[in-house]
C-alpha atoms as a PDB file:
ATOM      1  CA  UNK A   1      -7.335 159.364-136.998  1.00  0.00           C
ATOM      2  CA  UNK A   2      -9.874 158.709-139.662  1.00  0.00           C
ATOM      3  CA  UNK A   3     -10.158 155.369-141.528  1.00  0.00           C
ATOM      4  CA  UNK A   4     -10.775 155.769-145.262  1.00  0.00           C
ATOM      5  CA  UNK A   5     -13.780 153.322-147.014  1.00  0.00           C
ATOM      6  CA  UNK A   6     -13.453 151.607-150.158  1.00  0.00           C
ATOM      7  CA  UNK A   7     -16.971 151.757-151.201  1.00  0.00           C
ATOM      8  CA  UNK A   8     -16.146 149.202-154.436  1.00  0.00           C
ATOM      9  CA  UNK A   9     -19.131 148.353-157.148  1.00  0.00           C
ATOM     10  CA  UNK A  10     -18.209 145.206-159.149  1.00  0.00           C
ATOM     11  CA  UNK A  11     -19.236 145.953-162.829  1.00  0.00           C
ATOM     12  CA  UNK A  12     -19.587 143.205-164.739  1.00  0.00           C
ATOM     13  CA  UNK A  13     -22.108 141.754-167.485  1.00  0.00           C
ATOM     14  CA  UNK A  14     -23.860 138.757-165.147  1.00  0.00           C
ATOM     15  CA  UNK A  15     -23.299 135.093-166.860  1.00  0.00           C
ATOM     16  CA  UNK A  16     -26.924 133.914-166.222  1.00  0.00           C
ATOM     17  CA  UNK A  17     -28.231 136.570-168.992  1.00  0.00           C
ATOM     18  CA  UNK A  18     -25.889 135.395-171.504  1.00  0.00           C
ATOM     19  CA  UNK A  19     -26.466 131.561-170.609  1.00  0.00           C
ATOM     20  CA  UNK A  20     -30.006 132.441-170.876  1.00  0.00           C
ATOM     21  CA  UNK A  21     -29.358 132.890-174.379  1.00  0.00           C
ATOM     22  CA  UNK A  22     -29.867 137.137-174.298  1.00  0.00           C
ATOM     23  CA  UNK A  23     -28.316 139.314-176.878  1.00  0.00           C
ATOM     24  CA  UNK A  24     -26.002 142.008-176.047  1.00  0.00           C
ATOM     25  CA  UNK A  25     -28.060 144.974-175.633  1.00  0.00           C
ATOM     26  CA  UNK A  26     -30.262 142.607-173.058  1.00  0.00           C
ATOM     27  CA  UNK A  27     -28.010 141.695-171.480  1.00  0.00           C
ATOM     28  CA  UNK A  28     -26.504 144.600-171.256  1.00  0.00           C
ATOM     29  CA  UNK A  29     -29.874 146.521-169.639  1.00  0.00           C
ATOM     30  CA  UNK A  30     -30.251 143.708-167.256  1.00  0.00           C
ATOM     31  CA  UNK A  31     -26.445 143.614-165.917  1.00  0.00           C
ATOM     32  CA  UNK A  32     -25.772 147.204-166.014  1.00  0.00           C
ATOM     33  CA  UNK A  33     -28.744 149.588-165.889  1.00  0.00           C
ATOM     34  CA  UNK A  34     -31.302 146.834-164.424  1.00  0.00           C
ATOM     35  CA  UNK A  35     -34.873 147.991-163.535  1.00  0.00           C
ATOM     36  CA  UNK A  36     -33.770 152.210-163.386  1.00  0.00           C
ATOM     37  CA  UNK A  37     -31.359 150.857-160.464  1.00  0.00           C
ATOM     38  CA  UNK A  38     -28.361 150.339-162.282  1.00  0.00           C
ATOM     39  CA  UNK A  39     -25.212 152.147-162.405  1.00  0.00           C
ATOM     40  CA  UNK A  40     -26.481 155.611-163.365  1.00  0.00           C
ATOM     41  CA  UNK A  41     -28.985 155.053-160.288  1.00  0.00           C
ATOM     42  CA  UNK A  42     -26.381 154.347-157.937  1.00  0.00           C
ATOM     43  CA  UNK A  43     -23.801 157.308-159.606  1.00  0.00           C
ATOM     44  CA  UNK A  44     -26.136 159.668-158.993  1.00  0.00           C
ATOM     45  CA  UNK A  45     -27.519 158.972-155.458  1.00  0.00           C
ATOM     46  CA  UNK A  46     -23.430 158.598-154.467  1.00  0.00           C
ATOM     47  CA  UNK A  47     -23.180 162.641-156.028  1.00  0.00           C
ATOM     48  CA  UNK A  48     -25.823 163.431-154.225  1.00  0.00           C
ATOM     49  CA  UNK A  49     -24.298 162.439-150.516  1.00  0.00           C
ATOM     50  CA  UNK A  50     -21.226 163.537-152.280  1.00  0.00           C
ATOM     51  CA  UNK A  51     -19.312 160.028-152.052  1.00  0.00           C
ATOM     52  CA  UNK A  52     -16.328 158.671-154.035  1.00  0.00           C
ATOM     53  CA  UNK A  53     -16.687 154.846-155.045  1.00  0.00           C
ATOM     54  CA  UNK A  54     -14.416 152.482-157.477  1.00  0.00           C
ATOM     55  CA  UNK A  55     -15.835 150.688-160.016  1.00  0.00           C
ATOM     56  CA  UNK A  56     -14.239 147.625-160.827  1.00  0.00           C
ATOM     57  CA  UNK A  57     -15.133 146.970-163.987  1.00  0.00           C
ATOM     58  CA  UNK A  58     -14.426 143.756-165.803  1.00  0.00           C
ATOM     59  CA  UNK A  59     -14.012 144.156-169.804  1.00  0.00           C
ATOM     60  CA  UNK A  60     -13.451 140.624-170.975  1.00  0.00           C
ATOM     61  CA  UNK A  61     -17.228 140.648-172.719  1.00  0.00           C
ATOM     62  CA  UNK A  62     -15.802 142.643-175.024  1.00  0.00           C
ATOM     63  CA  UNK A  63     -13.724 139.209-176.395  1.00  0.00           C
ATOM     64  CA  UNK A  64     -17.435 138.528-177.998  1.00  0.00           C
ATOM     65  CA  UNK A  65     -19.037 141.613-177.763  1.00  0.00           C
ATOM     66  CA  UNK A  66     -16.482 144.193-178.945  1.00  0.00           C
ATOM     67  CA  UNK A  67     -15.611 147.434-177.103  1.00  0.00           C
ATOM     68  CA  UNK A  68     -18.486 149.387-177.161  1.00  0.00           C
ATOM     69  CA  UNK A  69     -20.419 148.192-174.504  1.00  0.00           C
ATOM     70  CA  UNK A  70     -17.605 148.435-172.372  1.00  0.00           C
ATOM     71  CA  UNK A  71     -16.530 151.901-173.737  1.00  0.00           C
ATOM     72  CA  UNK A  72     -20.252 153.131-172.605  1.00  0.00           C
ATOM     73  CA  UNK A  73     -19.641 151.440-169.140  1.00  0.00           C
ATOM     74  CA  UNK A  74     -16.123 153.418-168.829  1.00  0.00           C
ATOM     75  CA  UNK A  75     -18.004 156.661-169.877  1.00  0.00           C
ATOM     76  CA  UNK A  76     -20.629 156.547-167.488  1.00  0.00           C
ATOM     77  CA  UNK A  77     -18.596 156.506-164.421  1.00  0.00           C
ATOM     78  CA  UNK A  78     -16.029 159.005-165.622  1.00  0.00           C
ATOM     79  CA  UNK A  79     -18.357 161.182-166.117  1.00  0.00           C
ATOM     80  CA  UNK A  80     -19.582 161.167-162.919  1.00  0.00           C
ATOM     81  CA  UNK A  81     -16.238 161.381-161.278  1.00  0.00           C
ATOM     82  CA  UNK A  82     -16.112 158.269-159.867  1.00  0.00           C
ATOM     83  CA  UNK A  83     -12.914 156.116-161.062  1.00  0.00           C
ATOM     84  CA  UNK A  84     -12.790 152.714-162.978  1.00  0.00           C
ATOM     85  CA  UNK A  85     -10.131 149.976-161.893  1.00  0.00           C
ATOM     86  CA  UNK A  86      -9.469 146.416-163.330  1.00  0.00           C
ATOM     87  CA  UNK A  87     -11.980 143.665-162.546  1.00  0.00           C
ATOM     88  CA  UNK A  88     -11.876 139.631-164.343  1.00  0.00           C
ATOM     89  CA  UNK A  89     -14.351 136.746-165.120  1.00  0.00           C
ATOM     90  CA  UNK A  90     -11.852 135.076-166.793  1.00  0.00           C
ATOM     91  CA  UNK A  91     -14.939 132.675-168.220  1.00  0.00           C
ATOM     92  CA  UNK A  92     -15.711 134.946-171.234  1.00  0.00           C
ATOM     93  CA  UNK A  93     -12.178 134.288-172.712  1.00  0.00           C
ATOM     94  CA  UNK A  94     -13.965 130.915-173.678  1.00  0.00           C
ATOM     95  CA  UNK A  95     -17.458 131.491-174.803  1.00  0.00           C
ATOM     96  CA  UNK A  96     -18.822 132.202-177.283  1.00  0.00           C
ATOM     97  CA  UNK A  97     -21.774 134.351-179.172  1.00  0.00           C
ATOM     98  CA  UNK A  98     -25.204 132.246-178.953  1.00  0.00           C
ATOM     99  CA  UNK A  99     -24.477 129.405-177.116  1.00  0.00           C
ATOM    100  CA  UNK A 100     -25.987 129.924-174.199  1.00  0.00           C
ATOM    101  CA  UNK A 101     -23.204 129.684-172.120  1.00  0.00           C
ATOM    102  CA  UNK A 102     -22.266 126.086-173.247  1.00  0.00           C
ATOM    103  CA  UNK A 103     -18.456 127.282-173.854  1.00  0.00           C
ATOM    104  CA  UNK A 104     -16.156 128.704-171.142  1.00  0.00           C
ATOM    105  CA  UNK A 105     -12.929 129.510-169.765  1.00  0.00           C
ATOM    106  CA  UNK A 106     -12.053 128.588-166.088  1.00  0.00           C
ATOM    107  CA  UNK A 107     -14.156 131.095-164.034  1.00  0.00           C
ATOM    108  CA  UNK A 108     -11.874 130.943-161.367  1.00  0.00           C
ATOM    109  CA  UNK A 109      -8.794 132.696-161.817  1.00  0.00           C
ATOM    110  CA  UNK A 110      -6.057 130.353-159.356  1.00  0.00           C
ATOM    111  CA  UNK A 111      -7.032 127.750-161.883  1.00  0.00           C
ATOM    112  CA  UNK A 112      -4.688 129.225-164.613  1.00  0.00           C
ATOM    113  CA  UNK A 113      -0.935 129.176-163.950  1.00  0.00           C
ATOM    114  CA  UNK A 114       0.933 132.585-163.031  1.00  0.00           C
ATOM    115  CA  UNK A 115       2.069 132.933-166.995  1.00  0.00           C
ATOM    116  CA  UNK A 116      -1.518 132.542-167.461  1.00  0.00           C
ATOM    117  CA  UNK A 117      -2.420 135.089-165.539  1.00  0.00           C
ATOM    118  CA  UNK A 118       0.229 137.443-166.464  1.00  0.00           C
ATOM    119  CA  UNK A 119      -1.358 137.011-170.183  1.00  0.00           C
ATOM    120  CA  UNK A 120      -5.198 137.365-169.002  1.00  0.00           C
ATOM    121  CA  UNK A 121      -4.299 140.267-166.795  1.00  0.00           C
ATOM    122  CA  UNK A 122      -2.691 142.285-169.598  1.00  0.00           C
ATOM    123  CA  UNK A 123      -5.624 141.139-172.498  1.00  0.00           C
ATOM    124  CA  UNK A 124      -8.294 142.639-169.776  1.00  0.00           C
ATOM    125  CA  UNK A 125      -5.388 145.941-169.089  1.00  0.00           C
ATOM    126  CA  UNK A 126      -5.568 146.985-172.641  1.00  0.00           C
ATOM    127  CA  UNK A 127      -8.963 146.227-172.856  1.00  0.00           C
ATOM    128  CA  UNK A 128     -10.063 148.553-170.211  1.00  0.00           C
ATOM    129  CA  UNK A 129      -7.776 151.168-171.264  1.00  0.00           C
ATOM    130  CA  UNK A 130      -8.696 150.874-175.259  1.00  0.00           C
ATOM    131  CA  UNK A 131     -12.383 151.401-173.622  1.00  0.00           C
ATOM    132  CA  UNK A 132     -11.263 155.275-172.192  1.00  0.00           C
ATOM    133  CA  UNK A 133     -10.093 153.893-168.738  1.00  0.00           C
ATOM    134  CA  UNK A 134      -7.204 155.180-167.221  1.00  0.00           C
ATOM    135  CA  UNK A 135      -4.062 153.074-166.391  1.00  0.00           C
ATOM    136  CA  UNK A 136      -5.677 150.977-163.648  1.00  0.00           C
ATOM    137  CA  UNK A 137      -3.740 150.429-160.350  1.00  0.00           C
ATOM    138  CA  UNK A 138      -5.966 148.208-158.532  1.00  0.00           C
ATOM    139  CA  UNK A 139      -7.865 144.661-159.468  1.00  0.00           C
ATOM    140  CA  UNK A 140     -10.267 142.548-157.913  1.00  0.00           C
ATOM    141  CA  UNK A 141     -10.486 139.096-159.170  1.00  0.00           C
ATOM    142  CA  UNK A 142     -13.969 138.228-159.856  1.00  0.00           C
ATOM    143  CA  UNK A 143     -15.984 135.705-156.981  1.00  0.00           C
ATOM    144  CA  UNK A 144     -12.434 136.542-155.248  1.00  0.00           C
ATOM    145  CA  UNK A 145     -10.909 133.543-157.036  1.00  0.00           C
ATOM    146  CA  UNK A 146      -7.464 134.950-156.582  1.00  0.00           C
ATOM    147  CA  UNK A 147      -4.227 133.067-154.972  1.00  0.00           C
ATOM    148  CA  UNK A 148      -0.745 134.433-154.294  1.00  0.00           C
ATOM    149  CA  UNK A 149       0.255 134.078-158.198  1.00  0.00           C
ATOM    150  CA  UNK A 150      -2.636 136.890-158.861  1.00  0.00           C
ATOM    151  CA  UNK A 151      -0.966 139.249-156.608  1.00  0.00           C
ATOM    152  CA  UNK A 152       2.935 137.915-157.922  1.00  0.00           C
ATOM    153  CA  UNK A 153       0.948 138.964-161.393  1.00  0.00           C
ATOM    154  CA  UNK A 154      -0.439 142.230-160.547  1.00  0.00           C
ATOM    155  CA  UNK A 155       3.091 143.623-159.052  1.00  0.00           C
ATOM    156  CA  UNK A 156       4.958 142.504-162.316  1.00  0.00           C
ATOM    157  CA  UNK A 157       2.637 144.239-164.233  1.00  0.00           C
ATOM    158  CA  UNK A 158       3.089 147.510-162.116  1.00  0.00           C
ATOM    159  CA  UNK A 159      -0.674 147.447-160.102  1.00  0.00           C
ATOM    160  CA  UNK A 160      -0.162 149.092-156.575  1.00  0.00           C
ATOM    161  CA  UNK A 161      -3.537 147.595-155.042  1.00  0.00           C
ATOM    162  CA  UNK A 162      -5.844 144.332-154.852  1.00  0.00           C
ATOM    163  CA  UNK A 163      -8.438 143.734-153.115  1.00  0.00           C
ATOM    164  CA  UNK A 164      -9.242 140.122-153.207  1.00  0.00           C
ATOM    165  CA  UNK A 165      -8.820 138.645-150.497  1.00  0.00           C
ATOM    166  CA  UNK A 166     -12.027 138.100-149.054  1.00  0.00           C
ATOM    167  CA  UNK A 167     -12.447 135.781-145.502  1.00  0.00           C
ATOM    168  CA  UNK A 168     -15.758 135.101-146.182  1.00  0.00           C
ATOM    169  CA  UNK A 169     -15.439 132.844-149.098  1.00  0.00           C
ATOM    170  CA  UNK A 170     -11.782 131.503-148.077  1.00  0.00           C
ATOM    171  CA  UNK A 171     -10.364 129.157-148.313  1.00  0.00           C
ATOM    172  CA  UNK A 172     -12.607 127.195-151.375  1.00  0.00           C
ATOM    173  CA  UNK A 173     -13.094 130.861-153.764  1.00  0.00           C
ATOM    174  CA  UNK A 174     -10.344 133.407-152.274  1.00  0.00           C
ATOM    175  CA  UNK A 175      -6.943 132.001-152.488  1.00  0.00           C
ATOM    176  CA  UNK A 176      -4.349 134.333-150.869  1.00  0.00           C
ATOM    177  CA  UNK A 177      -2.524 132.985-148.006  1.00  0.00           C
ATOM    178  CA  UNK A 178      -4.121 135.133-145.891  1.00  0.00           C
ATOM    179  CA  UNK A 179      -5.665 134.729-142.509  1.00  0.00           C
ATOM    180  CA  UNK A 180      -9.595 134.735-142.644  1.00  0.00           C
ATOM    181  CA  UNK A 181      -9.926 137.373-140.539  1.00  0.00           C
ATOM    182  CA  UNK A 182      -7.422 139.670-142.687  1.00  0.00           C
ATOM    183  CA  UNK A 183      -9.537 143.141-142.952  1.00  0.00           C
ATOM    184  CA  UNK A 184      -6.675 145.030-142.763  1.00  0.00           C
ATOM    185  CA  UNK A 185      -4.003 146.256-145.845  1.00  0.00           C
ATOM    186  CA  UNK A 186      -1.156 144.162-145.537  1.00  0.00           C
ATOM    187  CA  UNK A 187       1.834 144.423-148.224  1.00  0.00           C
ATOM    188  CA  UNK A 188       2.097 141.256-150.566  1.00  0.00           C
ATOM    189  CA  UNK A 189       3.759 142.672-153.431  1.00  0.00           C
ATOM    190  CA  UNK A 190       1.503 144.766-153.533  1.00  0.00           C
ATOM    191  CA  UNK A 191      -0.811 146.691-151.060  1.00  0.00           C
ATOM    192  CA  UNK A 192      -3.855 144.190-150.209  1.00  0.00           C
ATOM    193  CA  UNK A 193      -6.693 145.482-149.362  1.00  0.00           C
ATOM    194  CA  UNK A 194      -9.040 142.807-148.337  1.00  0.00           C
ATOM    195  CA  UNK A 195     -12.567 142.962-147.960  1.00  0.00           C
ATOM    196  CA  UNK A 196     -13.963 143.821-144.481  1.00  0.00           C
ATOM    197  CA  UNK A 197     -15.744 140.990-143.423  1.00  0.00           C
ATOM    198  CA  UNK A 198     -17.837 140.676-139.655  1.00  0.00           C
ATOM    199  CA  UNK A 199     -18.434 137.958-137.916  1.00  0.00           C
ATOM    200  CA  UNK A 200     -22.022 136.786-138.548  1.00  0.00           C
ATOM    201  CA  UNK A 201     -21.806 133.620-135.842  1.00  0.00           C
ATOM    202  CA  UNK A 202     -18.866 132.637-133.572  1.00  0.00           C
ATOM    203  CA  UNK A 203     -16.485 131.000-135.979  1.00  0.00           C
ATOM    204  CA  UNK A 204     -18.462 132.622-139.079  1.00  0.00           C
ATOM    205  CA  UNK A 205     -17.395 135.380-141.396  1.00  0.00           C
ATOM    206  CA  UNK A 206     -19.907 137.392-143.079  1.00  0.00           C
ATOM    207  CA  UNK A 207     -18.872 139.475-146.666  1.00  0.00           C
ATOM    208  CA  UNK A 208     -20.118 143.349-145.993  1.00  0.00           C
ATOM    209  CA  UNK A 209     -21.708 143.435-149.182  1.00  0.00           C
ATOM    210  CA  UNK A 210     -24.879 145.443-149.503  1.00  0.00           C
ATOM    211  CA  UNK A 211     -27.216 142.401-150.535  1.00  0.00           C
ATOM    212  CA  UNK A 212     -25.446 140.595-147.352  1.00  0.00           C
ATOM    213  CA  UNK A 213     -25.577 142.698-144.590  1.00  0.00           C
ATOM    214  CA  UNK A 214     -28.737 144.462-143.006  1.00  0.00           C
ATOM    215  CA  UNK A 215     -28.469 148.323-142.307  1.00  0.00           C
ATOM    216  CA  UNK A 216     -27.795 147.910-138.715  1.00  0.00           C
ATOM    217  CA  UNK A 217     -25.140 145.444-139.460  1.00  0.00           C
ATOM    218  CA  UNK A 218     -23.737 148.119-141.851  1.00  0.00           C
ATOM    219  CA  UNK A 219     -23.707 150.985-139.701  1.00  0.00           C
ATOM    220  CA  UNK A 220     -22.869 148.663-136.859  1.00  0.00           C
ATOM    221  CA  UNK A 221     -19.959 147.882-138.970  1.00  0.00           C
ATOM    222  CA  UNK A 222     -18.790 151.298-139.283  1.00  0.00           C
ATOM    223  CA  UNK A 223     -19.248 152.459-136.519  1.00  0.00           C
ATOM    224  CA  UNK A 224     -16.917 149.390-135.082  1.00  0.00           C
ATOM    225  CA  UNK A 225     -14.143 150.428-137.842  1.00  0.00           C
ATOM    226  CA  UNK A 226     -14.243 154.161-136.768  1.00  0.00           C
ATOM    227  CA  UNK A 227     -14.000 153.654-132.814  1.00  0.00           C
ATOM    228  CA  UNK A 228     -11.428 150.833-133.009  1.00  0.00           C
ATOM    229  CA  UNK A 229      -9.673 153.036-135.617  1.00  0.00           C
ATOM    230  CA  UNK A 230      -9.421 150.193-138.503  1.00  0.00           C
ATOM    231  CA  UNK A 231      -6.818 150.772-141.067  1.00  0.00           C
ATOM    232  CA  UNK A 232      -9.708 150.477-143.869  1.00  0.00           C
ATOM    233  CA  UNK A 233     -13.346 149.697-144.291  1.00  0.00           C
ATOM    234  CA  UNK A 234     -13.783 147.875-147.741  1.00  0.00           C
ATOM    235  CA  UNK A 235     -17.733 147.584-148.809  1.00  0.00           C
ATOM    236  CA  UNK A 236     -18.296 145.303-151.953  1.00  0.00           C
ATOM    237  CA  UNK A 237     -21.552 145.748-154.208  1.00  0.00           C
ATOM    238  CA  UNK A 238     -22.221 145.453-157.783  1.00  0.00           C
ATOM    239  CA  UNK A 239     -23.960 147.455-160.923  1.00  0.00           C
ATOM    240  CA  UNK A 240     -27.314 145.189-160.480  1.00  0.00           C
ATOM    241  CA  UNK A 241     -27.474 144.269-157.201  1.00  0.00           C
ATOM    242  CA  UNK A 242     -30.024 147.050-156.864  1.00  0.00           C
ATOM    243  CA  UNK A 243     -32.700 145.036-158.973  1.00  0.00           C
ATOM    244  CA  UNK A 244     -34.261 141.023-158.515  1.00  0.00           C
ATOM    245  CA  UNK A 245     -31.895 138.185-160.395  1.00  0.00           C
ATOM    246  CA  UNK A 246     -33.752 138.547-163.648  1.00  0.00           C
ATOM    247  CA  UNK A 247     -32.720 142.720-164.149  1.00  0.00           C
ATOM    248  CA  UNK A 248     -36.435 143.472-164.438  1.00  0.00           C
ATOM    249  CA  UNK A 249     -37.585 145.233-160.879  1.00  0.00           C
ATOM    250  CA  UNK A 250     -35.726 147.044-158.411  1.00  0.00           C
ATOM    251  CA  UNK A 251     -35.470 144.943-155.094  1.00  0.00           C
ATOM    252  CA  UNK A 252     -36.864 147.580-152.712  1.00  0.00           C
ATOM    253  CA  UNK A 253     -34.753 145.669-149.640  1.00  0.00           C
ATOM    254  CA  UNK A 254     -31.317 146.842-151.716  1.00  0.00           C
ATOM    255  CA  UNK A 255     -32.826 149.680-152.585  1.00  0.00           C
ATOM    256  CA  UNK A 256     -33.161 151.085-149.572  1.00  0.00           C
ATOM    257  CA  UNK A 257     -29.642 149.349-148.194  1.00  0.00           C
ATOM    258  CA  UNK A 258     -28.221 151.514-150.805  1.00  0.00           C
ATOM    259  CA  UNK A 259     -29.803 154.962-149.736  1.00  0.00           C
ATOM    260  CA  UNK A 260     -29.286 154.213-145.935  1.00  0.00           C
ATOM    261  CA  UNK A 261     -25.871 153.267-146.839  1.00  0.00           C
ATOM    262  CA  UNK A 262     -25.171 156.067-148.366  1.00  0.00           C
ATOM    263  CA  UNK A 263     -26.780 158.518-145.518  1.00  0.00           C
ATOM    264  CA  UNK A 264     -24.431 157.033-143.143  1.00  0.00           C
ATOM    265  CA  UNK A 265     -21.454 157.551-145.003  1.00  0.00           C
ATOM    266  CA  UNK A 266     -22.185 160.822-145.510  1.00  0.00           C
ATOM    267  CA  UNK A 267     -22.871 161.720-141.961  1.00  0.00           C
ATOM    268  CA  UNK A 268     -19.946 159.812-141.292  1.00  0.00           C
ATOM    269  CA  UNK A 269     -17.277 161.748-143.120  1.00  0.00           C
ATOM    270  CA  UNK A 270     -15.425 163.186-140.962  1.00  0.00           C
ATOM    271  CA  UNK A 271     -14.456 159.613-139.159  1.00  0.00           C
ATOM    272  CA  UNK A 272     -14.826 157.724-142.618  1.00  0.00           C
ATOM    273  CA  UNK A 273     -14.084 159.557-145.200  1.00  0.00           C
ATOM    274  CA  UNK A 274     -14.615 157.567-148.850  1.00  0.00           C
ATOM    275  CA  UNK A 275     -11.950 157.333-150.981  1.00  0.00           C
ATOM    276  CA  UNK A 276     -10.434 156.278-154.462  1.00  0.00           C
ATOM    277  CA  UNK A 277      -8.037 153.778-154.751  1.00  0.00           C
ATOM    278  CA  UNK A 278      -6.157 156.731-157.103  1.00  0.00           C
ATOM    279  CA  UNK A 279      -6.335 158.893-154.076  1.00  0.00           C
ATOM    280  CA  UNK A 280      -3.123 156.401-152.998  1.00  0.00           C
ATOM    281  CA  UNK A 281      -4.727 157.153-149.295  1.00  0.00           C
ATOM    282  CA  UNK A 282      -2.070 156.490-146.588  1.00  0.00           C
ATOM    283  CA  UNK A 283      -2.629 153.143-145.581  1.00  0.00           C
ATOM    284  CA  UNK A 284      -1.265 151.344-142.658  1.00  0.00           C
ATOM    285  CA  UNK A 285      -0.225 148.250-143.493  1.00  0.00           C
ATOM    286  CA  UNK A 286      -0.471 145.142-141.228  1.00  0.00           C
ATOM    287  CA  UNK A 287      -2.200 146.189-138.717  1.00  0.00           C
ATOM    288  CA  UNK A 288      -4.000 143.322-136.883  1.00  0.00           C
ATOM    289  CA  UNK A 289      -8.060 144.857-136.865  1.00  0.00           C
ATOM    290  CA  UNK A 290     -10.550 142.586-135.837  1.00  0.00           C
ATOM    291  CA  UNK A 291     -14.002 142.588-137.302  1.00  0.00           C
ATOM    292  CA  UNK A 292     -17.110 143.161-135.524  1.00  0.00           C
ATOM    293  CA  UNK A 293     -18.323 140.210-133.418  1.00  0.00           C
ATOM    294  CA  UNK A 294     -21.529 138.063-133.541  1.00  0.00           C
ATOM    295  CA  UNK A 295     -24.466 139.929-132.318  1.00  0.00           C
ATOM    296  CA  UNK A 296     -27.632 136.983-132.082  1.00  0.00           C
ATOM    297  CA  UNK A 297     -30.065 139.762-132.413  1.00  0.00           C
ATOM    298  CA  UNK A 298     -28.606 141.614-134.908  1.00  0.00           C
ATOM    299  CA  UNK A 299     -28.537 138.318-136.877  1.00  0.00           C
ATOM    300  CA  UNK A 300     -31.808 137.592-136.220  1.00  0.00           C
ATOM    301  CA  UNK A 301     -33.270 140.740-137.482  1.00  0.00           C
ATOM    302  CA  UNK A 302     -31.049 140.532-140.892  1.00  0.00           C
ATOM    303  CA  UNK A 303     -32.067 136.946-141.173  1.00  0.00           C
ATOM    304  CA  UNK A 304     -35.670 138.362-141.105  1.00  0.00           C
ATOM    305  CA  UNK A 305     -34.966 141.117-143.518  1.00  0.00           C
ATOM    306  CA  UNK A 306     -32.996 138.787-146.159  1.00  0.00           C
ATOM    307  CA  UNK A 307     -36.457 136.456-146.182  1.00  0.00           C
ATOM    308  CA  UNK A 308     -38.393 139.658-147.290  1.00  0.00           C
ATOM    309  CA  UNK A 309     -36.009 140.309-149.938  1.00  0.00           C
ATOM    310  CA  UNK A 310     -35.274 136.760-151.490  1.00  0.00           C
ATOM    311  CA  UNK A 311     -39.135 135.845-151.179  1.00  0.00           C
ATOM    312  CA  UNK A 312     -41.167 139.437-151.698  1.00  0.00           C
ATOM    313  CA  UNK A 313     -38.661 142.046-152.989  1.00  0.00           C
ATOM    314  CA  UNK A 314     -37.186 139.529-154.982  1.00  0.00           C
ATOM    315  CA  UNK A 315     -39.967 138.360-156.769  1.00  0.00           C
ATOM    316  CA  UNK A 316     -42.160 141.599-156.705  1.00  0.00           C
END
């Protein structure tokens, strides 16, 4: 039995630039192609270990910066061969051009009712697709800030796939009535695909996201999903998390997260295979996969690394 991985990149123009009063083209660099670590970076390192990823990719900047810089985001992956899917700060629906981020919508999306929803769901749909995206079939709420009348949402509107649910950062940011320790699919409408979380401490879950998790965690990780035969193996990163907070210099740490990352998968093919959520892989649903338990040493080594990066990488 193999277990497929969702290796998902969040796309998404990053608030602080625009609050930090940037113009579009800035902030575009900085959120998107930060530092030479960006998306076309990351596209071309995962066709080089020949590995499929989704980009979720969240248009809703186009509501004050039109649809070309989203249209150039859509382009860039397809071209690559790597597929877009839905993604949603639902915060730019209220700002607005210049002000430094001083106008907003909710940023989480449970806050707005399930007619809400419906409506921001479809405005960020048509966006996408009026940018050269496919249909999308799949959504990730951005921060995770879904709750059950997201997924109620997605399945009226004919999306097969979220993958929100994150244990990590429930129950105060991810919303669906879901266990913490949910990593595998489970059918709520539709399929959800949560995000594979270990567990950092006893009682602690830990998001494996590439700026959270050390290499040995990661392959750890893996390596636990492929022996105990998980149903899934869902990674989360995003366009800049290659580069330091500002978008200027690549964060060496990440960096090299990313290529290891990468290497592993690749080796790992045959066991974990990486796949598209188009693919419509055959999932089993509701299976009851644990994640991989607290290791002190393993935590003390990434608790080691992370200092490097947030104190020298990050400020290189």
């Amino acid at each position: 039995m193999t277990t497929p991985v969702f290796l998902t990149v969040d796309t998404e123009f990053a608030w602080r630039h625009h609050a930090a009063g940037l113009g579009v083209d800035a902030i575009y660099e900085r959120s998107i192609e930060p530092a030479d670590v960006g998306i076309r970076y990351q596209l071309a390192e995962l066709a080089r270990h020949d590995l499929k990823a989704c980009f979720f990719v969240d248009p809703m900047p186009a509501v004050l910066f039109g649809l070309d810089p989203i249209r150039r985001i859509v382009e860039t992956i397809l071209a690559a061969g790597q597929e877009v899917q839905l993604h949603l700060h639902a915060n730019w629906t209220g700002a607005t051009v210049g002000d430094r981020g001083a106008t907003f919508g909710h940023f989480a999306l449970y806050r707005y009712s399930l007619s809400e929803q419906i409506d921001l769901l479809t405005q960020a749909r048509d966006l996408l697709v009026a940018a050269g995206a496919p249909a999308p079939i799949a959504f990730r709420a951005g921060s995770y800030a879904a709750n059950d009348d997201t997924l109620a949402a997605l399945a009226s509107l004919g999306f097969v796939y979220d993958s929100s649910h994150n244990g990590a950062e429930a129950p105060d940011a991810s919303r669906i009535t879901l266990p913490p320790r949910q990593i595998a699919p489970t059918a709520r409408g539709v399929v959800e695909v949560p995000v594979t979380v270990i567990e950092d401490s006893p009682g602690r879950l830990r998001t494996f996201q590439l700026c959270a998790l050390s290499v040995g965690e990661s392959y750890d990780a893996l390596e636990h999903a492929a022996v105990s035969e998980h149903a899934a193996v869902t990674i989360v990163s995003h366009g800049f998390e290659l580069a330091n907070r500002s978008g200027t210099r690549a964060n060496a740490v990440h960096v090299r997260r990313f290529r290891t990352l990468c290497a592993i998968l690749s080796e790992m093919r045959d066991v974990l295979p990486t796949v598209h959520f188009a693919d419509r892989p055959d999932l089993p649903l509701d299976r009851q996969d644990l994640p991989l338990g607290p290791d002190r040493l393993r935590k003390r080594w990434r608790q080691a690394e992370q200092l490097w990066s947030n104190w020298v990488a990050e400020r290189a």
